[in-house]
N, C-alpha and C. Protein backbone atom coordinates (compact mmCIF):
# COMPACT_ATOMS: atom_id res chain seq x y z
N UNK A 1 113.03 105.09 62.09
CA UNK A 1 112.68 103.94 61.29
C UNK A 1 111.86 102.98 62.13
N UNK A 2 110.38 102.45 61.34
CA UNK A 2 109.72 101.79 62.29
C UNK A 2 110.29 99.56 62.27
N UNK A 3 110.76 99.48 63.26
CA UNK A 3 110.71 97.94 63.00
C UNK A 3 110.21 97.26 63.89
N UNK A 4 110.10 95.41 63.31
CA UNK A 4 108.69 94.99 64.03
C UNK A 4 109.70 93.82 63.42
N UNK A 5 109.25 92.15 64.19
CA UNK A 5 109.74 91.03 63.91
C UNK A 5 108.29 90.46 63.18
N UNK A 6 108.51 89.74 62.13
CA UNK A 6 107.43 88.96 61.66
C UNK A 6 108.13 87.07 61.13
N UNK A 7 107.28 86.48 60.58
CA UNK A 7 107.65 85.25 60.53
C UNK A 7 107.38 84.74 59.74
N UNK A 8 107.91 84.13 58.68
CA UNK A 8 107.75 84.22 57.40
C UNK A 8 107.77 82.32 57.48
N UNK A 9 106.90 80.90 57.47
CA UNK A 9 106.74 79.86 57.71
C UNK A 9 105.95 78.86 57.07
N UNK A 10 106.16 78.49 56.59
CA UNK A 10 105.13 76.71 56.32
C UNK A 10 104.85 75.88 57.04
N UNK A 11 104.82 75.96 58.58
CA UNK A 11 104.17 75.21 59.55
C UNK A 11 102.67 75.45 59.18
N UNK A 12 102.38 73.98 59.09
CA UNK A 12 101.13 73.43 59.23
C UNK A 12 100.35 74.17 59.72
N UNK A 13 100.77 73.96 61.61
CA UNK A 13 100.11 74.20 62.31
C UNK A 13 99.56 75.80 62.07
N UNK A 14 100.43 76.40 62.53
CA UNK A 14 100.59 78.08 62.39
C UNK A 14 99.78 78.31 61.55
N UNK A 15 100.01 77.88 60.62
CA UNK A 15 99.22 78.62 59.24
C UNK A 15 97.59 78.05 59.11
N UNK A 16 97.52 77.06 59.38
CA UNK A 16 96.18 76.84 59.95
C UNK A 16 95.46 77.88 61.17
N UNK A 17 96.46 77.77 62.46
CA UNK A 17 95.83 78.71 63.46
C UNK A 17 95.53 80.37 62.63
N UNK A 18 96.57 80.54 62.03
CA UNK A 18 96.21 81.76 61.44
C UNK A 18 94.67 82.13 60.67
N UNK A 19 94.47 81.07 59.83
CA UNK A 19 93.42 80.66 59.07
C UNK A 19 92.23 80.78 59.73
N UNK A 20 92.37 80.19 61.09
CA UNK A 20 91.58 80.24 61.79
C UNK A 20 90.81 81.75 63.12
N UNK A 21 92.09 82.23 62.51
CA UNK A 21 91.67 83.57 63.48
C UNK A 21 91.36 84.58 62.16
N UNK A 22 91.86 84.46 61.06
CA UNK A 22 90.91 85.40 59.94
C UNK A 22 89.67 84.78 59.87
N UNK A 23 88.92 83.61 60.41
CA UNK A 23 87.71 83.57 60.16
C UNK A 23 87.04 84.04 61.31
N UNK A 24 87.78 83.80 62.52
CA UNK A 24 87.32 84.50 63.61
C UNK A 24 86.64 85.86 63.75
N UNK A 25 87.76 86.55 63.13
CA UNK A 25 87.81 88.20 62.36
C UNK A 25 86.30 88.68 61.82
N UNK A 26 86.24 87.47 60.64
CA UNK A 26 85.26 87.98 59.59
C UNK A 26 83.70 86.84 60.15
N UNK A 27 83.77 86.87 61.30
CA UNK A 27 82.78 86.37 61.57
C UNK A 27 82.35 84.86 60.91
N UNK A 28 82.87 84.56 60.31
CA UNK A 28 82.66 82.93 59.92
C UNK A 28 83.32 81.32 60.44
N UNK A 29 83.53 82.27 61.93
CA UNK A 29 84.00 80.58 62.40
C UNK A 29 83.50 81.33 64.16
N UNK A 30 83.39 80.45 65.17
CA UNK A 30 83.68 80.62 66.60
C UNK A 30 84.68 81.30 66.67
N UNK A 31 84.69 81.14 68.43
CA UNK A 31 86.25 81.59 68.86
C UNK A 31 86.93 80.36 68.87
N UNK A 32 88.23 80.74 68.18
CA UNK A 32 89.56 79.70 67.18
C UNK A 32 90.23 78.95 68.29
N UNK A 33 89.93 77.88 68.38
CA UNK A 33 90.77 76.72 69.01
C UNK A 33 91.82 76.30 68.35
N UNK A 34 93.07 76.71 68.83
CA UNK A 34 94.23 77.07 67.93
C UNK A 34 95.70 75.93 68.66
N UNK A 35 95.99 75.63 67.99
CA UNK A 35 97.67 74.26 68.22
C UNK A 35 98.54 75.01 68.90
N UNK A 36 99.11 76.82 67.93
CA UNK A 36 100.25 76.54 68.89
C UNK A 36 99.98 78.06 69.05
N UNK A 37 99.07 79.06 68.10
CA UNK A 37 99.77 80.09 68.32
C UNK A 37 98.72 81.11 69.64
N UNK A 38 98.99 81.36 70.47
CA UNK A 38 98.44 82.07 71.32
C UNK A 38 97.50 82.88 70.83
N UNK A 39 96.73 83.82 71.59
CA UNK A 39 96.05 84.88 71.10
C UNK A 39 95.03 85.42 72.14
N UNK A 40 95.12 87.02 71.97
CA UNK A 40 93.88 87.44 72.61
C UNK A 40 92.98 88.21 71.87
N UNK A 41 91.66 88.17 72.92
CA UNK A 41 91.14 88.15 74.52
C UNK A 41 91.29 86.80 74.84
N UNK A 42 91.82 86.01 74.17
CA UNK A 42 91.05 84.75 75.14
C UNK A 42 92.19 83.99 75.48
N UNK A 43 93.45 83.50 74.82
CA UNK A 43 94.65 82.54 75.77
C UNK A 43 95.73 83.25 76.18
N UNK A 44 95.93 84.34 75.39
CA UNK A 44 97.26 85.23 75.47
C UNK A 44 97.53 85.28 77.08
N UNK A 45 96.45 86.13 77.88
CA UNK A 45 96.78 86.34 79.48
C UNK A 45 96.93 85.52 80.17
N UNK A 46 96.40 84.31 80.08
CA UNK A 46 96.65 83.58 80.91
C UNK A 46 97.72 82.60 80.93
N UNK A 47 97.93 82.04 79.45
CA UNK A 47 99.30 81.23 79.34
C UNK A 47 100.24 82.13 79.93
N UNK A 48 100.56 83.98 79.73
CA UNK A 48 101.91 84.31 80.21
C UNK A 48 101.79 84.04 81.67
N UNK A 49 100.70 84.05 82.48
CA UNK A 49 100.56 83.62 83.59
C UNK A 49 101.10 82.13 84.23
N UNK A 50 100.92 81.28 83.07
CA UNK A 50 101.29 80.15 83.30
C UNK A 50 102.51 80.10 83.47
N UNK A 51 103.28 80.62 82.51
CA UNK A 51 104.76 80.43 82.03
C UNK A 51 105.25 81.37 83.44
N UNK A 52 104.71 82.58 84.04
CA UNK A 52 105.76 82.81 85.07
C UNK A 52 105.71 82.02 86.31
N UNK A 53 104.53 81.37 86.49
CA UNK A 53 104.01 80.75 87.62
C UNK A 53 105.20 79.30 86.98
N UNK A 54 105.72 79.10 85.76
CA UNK A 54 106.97 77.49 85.71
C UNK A 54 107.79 77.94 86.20
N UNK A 55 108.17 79.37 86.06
CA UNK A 55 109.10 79.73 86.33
C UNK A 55 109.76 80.04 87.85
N UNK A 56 108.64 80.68 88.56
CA UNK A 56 108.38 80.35 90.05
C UNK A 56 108.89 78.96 90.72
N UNK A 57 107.95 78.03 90.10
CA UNK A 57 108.09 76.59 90.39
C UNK A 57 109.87 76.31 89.92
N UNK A 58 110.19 76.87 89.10
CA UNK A 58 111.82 76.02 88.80
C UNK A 58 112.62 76.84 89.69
N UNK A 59 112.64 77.96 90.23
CA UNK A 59 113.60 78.27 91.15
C UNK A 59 113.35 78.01 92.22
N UNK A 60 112.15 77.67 92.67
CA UNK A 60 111.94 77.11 93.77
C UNK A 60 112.43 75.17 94.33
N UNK A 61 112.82 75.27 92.82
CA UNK A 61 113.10 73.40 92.78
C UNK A 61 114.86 73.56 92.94
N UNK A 62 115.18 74.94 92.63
CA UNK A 62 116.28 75.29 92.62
C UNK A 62 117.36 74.96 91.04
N UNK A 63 115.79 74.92 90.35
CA UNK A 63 116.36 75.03 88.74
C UNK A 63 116.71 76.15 88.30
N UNK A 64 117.10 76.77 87.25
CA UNK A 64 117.30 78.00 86.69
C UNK A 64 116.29 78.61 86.12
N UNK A 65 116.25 79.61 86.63
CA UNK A 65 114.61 80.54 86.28
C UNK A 65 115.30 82.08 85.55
N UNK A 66 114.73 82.46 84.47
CA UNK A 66 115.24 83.50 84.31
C UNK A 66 113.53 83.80 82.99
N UNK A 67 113.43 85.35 83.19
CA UNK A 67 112.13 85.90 82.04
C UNK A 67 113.09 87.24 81.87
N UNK A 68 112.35 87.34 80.25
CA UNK A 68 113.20 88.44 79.80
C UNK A 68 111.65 88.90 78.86
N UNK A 69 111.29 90.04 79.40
CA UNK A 69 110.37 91.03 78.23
C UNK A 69 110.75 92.37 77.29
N UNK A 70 110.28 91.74 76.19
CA UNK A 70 110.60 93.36 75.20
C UNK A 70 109.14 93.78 74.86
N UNK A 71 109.05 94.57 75.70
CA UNK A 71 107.04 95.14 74.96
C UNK A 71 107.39 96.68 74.54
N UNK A 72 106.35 97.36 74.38
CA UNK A 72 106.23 98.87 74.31
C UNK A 72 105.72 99.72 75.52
N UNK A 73 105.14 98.73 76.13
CA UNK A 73 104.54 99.39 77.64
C UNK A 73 103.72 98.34 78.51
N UNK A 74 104.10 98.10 79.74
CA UNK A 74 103.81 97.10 81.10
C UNK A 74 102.80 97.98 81.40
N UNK A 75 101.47 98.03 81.87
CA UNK A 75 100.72 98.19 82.83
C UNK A 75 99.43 97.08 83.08
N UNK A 76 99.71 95.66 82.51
CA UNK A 76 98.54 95.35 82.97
C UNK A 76 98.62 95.02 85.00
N UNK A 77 97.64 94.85 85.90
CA UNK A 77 98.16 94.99 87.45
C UNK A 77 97.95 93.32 87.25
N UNK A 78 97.71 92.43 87.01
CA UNK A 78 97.76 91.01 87.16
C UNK A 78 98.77 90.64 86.72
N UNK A 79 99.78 91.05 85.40
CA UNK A 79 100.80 90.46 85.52
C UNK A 79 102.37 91.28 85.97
N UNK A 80 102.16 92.80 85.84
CA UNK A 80 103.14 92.94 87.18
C UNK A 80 103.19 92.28 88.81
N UNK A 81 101.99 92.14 88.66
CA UNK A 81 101.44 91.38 90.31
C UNK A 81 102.81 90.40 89.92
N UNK A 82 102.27 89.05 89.37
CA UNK A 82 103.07 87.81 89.01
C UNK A 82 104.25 88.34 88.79
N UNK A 83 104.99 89.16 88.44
CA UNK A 83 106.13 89.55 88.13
C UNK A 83 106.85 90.27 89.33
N UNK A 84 105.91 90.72 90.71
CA UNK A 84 106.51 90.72 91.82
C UNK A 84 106.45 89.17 92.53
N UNK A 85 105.49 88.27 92.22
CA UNK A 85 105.94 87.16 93.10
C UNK A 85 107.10 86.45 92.57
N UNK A 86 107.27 86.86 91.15
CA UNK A 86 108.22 85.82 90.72
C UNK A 86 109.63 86.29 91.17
N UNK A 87 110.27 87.76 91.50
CA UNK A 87 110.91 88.45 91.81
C UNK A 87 111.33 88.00 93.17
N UNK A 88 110.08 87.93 94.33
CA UNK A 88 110.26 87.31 95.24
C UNK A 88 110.66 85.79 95.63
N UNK A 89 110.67 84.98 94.59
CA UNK A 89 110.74 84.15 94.76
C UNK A 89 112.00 83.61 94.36
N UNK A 90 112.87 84.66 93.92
CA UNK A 90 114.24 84.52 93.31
C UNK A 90 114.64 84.31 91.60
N UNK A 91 113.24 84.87 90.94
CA UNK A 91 113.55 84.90 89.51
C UNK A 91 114.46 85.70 88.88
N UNK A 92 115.35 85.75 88.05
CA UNK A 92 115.80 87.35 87.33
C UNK A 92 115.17 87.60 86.28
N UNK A 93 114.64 88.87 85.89
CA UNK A 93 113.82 89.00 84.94
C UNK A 93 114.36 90.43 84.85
N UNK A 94 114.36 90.59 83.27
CA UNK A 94 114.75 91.68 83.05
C UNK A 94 113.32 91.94 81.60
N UNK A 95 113.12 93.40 81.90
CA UNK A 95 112.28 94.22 81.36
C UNK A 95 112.67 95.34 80.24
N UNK A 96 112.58 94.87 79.13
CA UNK A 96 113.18 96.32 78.37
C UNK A 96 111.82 96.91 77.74
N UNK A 97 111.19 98.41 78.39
CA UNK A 97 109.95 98.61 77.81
C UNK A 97 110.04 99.58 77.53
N UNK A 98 109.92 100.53 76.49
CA UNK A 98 109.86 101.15 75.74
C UNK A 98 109.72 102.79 76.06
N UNK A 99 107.97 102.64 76.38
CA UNK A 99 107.38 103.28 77.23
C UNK A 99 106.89 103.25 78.09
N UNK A 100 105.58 103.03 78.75
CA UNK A 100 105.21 103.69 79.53
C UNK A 100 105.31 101.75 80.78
N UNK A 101 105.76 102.11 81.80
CA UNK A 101 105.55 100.86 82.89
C UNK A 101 105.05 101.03 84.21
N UNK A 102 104.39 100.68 84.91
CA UNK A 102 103.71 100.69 85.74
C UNK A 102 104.21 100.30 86.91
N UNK A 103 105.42 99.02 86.54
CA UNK A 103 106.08 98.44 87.21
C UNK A 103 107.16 99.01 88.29
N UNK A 104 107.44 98.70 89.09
CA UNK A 104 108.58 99.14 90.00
C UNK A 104 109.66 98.34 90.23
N UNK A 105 110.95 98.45 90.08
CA UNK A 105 111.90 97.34 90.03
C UNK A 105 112.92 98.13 91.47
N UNK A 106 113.71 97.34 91.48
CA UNK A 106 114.77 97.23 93.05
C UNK A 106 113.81 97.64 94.20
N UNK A 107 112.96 97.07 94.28
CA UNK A 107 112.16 97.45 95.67
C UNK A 107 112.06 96.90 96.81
N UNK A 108 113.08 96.41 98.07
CA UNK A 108 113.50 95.84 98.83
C UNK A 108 112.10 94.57 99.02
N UNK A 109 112.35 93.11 99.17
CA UNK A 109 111.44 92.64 99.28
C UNK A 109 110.09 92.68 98.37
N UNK A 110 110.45 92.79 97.40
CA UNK A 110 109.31 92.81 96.23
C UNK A 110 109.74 92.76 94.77
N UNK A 111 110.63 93.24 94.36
CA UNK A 111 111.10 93.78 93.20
C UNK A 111 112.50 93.84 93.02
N UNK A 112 113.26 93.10 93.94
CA UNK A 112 115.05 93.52 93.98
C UNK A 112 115.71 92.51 93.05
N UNK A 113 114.87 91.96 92.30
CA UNK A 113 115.37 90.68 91.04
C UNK A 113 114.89 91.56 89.80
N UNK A 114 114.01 92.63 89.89
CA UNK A 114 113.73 93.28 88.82
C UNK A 114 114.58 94.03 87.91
N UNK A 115 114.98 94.30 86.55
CA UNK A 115 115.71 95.56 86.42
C UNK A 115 114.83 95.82 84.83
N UNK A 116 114.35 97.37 85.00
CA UNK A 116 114.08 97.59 83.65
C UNK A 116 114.37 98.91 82.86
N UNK A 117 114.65 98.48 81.61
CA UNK A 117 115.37 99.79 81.03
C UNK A 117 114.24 99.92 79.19
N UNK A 118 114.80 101.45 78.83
CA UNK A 118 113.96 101.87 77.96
C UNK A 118 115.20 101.85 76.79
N UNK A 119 115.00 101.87 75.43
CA UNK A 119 115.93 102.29 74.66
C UNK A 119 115.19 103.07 74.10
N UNK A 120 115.50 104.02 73.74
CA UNK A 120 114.88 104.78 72.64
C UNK A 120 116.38 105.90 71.87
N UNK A 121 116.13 105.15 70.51
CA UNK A 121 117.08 105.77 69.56
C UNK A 121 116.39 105.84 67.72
N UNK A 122 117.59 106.12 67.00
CA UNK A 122 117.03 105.93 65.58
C UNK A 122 115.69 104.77 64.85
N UNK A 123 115.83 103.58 66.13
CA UNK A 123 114.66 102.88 65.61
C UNK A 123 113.36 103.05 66.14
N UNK A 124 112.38 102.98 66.10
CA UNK A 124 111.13 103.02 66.45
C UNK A 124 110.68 101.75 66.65
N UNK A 125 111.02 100.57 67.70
CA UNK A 125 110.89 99.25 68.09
C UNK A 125 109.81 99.04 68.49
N UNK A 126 108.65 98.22 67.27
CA UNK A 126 107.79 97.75 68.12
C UNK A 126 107.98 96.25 68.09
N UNK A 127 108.91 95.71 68.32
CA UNK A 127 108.92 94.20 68.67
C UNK A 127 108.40 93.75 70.23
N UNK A 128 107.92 93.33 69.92
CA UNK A 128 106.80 92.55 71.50
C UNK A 128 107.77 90.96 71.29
N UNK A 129 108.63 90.76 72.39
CA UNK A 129 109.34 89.31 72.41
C UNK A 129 109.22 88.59 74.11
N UNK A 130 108.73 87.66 73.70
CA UNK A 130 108.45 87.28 75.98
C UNK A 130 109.68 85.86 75.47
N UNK A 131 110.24 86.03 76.77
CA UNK A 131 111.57 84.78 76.94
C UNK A 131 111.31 84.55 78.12
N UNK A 132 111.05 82.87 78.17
CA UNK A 132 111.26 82.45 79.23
C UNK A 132 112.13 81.26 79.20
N UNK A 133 113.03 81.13 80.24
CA UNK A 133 114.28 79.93 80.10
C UNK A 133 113.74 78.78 80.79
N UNK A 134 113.00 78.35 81.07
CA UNK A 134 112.14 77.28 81.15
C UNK A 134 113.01 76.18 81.68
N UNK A 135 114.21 76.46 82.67
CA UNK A 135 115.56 75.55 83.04
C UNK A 135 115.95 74.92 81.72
N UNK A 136 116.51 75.80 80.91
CA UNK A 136 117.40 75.37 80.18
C UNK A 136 116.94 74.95 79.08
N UNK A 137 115.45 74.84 78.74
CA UNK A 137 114.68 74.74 77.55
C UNK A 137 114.03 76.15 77.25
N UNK A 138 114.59 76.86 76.37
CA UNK A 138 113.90 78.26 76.42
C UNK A 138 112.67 78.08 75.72
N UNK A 139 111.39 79.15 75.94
CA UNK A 139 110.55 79.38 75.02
C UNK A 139 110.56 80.91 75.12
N UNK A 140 110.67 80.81 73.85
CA UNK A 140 110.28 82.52 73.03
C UNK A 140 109.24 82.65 72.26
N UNK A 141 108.88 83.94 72.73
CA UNK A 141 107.41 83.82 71.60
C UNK A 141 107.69 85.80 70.90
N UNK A 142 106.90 85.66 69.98
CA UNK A 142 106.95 86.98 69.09
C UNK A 142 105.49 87.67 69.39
N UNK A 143 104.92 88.77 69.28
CA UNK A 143 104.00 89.08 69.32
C UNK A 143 103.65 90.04 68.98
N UNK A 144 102.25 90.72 69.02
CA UNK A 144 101.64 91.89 68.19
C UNK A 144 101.33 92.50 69.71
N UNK A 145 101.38 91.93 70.87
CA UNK A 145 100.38 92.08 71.87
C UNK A 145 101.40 92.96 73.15
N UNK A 146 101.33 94.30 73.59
CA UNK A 146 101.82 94.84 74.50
C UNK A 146 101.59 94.43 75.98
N UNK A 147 102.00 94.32 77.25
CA UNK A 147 101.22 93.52 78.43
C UNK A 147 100.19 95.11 78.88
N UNK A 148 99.47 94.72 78.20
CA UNK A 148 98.25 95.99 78.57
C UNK A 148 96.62 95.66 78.83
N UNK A 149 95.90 96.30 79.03
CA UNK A 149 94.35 95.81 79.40
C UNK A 149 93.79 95.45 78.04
N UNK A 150 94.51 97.10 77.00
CA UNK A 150 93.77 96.86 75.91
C UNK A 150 94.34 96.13 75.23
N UNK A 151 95.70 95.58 75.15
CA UNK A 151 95.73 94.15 74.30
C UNK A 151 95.78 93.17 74.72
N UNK A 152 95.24 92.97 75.87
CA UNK A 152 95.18 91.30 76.62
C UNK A 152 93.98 91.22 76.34
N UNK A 153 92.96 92.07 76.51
CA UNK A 153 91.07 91.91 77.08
C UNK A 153 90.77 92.04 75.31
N UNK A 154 91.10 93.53 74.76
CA UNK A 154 90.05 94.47 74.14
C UNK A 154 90.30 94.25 72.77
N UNK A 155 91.31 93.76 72.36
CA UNK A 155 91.46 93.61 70.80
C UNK A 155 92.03 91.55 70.36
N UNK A 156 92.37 91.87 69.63
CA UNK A 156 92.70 90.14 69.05
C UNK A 156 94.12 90.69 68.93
N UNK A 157 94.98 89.98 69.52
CA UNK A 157 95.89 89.92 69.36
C UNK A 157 96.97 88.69 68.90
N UNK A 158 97.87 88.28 68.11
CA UNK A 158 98.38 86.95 68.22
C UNK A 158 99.65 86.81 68.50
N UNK A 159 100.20 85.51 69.10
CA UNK A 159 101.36 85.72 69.87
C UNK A 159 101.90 83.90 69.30
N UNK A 160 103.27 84.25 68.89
CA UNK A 160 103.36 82.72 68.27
C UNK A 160 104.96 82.44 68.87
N UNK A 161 105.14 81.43 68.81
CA UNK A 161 106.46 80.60 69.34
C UNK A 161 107.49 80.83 68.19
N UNK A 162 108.74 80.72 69.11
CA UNK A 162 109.68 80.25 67.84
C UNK A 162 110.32 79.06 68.32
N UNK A 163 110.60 78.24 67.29
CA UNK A 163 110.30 76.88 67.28
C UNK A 163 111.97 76.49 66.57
N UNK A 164 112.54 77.05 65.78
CA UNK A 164 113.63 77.31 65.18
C UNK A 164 114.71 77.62 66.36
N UNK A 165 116.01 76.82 66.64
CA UNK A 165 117.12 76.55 67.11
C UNK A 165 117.88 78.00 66.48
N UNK A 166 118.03 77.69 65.44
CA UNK A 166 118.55 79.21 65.07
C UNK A 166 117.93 80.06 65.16
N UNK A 167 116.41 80.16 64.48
CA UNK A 167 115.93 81.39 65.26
C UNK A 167 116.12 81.55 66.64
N UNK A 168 115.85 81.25 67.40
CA UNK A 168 115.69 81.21 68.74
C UNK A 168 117.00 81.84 69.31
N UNK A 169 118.10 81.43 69.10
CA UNK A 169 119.43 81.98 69.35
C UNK A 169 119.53 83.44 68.87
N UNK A 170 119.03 83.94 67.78
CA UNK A 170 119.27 85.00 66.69
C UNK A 170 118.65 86.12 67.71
N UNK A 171 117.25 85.34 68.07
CA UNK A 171 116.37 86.56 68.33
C UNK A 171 117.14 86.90 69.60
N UNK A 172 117.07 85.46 70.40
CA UNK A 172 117.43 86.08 71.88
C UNK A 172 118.62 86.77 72.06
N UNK A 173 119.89 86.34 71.05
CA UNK A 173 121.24 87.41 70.98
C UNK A 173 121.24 88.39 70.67
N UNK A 174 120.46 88.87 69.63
CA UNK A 174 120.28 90.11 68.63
C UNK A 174 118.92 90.92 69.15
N UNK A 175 118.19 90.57 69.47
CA UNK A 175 117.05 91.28 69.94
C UNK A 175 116.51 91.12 71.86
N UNK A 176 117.40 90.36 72.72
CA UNK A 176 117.31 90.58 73.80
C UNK A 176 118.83 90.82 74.36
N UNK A 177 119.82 90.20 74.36
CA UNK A 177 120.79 90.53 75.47
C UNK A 177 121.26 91.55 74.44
N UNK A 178 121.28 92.00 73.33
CA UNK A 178 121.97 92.66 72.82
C UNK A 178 121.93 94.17 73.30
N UNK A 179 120.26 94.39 73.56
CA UNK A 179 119.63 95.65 74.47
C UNK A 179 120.07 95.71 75.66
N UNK A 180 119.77 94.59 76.56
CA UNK A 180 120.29 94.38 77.58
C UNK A 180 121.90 95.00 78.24
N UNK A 181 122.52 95.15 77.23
CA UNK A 181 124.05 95.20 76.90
C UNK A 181 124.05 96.89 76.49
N UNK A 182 123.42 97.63 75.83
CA UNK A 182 123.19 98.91 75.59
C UNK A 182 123.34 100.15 77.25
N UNK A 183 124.67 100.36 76.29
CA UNK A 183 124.72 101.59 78.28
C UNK A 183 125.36 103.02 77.44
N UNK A 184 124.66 103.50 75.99
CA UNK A 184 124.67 104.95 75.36
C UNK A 184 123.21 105.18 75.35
N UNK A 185 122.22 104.35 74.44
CA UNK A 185 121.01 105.05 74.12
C UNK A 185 119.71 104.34 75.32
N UNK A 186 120.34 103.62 76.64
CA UNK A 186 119.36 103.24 77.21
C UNK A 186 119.11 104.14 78.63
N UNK A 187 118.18 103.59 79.05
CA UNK A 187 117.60 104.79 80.31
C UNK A 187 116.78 103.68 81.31
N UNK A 188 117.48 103.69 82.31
CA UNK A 188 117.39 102.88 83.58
C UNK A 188 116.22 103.08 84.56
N UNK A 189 115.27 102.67 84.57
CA UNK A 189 113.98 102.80 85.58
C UNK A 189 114.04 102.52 87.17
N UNK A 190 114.68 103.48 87.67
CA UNK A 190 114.41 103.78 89.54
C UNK A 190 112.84 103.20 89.79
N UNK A 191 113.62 102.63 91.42
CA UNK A 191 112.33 102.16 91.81
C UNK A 191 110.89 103.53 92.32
N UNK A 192 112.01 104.43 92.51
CA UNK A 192 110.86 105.58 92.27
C UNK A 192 110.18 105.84 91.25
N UNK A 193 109.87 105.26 90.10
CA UNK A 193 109.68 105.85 89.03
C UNK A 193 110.33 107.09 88.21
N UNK A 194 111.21 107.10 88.52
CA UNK A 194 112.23 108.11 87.39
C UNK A 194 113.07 107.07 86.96
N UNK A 195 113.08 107.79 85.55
CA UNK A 195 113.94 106.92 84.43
C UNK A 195 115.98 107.97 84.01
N UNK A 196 116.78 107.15 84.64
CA UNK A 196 118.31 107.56 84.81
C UNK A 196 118.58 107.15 83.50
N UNK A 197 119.76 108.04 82.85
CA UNK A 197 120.17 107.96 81.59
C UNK A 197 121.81 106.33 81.85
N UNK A 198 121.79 105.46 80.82
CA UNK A 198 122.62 104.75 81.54
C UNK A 198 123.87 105.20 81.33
N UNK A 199 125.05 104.96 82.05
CA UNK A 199 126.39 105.51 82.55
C UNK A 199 127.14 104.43 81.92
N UNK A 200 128.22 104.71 81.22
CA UNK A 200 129.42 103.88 80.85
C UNK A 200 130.54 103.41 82.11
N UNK A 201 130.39 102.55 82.77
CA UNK A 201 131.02 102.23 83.56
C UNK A 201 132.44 102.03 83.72
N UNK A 202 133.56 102.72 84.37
CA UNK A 202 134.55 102.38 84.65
C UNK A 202 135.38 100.98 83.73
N UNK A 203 136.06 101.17 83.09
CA UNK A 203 136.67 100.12 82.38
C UNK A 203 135.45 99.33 81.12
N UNK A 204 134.39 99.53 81.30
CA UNK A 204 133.30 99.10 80.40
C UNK A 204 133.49 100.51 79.01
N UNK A 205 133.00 98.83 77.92
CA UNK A 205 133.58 100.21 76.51
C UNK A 205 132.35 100.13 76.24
N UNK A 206 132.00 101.69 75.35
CA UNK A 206 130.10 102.29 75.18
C UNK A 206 129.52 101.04 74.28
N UNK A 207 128.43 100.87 74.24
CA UNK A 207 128.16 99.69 73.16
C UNK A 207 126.24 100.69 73.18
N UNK A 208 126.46 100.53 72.27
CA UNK A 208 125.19 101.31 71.43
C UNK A 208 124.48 99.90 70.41
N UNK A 209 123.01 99.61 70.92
CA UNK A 209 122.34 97.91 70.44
C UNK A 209 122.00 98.43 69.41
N UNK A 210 121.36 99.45 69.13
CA UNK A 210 120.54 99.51 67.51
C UNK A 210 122.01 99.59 66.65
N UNK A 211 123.46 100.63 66.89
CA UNK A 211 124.61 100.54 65.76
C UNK A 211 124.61 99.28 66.01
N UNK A 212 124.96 98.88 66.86
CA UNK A 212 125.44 97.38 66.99
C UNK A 212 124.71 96.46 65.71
N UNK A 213 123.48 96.33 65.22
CA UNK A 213 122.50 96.12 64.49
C UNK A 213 122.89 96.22 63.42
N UNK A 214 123.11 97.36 63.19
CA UNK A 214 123.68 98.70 61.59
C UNK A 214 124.76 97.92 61.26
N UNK A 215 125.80 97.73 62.31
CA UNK A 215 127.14 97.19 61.92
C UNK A 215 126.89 95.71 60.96
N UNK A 216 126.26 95.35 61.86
CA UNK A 216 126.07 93.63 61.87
C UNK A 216 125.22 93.26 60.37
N UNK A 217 124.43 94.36 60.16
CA UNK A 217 123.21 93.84 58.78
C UNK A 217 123.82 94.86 57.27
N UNK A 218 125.07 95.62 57.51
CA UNK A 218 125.22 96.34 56.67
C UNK A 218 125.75 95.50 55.11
């Protein structure tokens, strides 16, 4: 089953920026100077740049730093780059990608804040979700956009906030730690690049995120 998060809204803003990137599209406006909602080729790469580089800065202030990604596949090299300094610098960031990553996690001195895991079960997840805890002010954003060349550079992609208290809780419980928490249908990425099936740990009971889902929406 294929699923995907979308956003169903009467913000002003949004729905204007939107407006503004279908004219983009069809050739009847510039490139869209937009309020809130991201987008590429042109802001998407570099704001996530921004946001890990706050994040850098708050653990270094000795605030709470924490990034959490759900894509389909990591290989752009500029922001794994940033995602080893931020590692180094004492961030925790956890990675749940799908397929294919480029990335290397537990890598003494580079990567030992990293951990990333794959799920793959009955759903076919293409939710793209970036979390960053911003010391204690989270921002989450939703997206169409994988961290890749070809959807940062080569296509239009849009990437929008959630702005909603309850959303915001929903997504990050139900669609990030909930995976996070998955040790039947997930598969653990060695810093060698081999992917380990995950292990039910000693006194830990199996928890399976997509039933978990089934249970919860039935």
């Amino acid at each position: 089953i294929y699923t995907d998060y979308g956003l169903m809204t009467t913000d002003k803003d949004l729905c204007e920026d939107v407006h503004r990137i279908f004219q983009e599209l069809t050739g009847m406006g510039k490139m869209a100077k937009l309020k809130k909602l991201l987008h590429a080729p042109f802001t998407l790469h570099a704001q996530l740049i921004n946001y890990i580089d706050e994040e850098i800065a708050n653990v270094k202030a000795g605030k709470s730093a924490q990034i959490i990604v759900k894509v389909n596949a990591l290989t752009e090299n500029d922001l794994i780059n940033k995602l080893y300094e931020a590692s180094q610098a004492g961030v925790q960031i956890d990675l749940i990608i799908r397929s294919i990553c480029c990335l290397r996690p537990g890598l003494p001195n580079l990567s030992e804040n990293i951990r990333v895991r794959s799920i793959v079960g009955r759903f076919l997840e293409h939710t793209r979700v970036y979390y960053f805890s911003n010391n204690g002010n989270p921002r989450i954003y939703c997206s169409s956009a994988d961290w890749m060349d070809r959807n940062l550079f080569n296509r239009v992609e849009a990437c929008f906030p959630i702005e909603d208290p309850a959303l915001k809780k929903r997504i990050y419980q139900q669609g990030l730690v909930n995976y996070l928490n998955d040790n039947q249908q997930a598969w653990l990425l060695n810093g060698d690049g081999v992917w380990q099936r995950a292990q039910v740990a000693e006194g830990e009971q199996p928890y399976n995120a997509q039933q978990a889902l089934l249970e919860l929406f039935k």
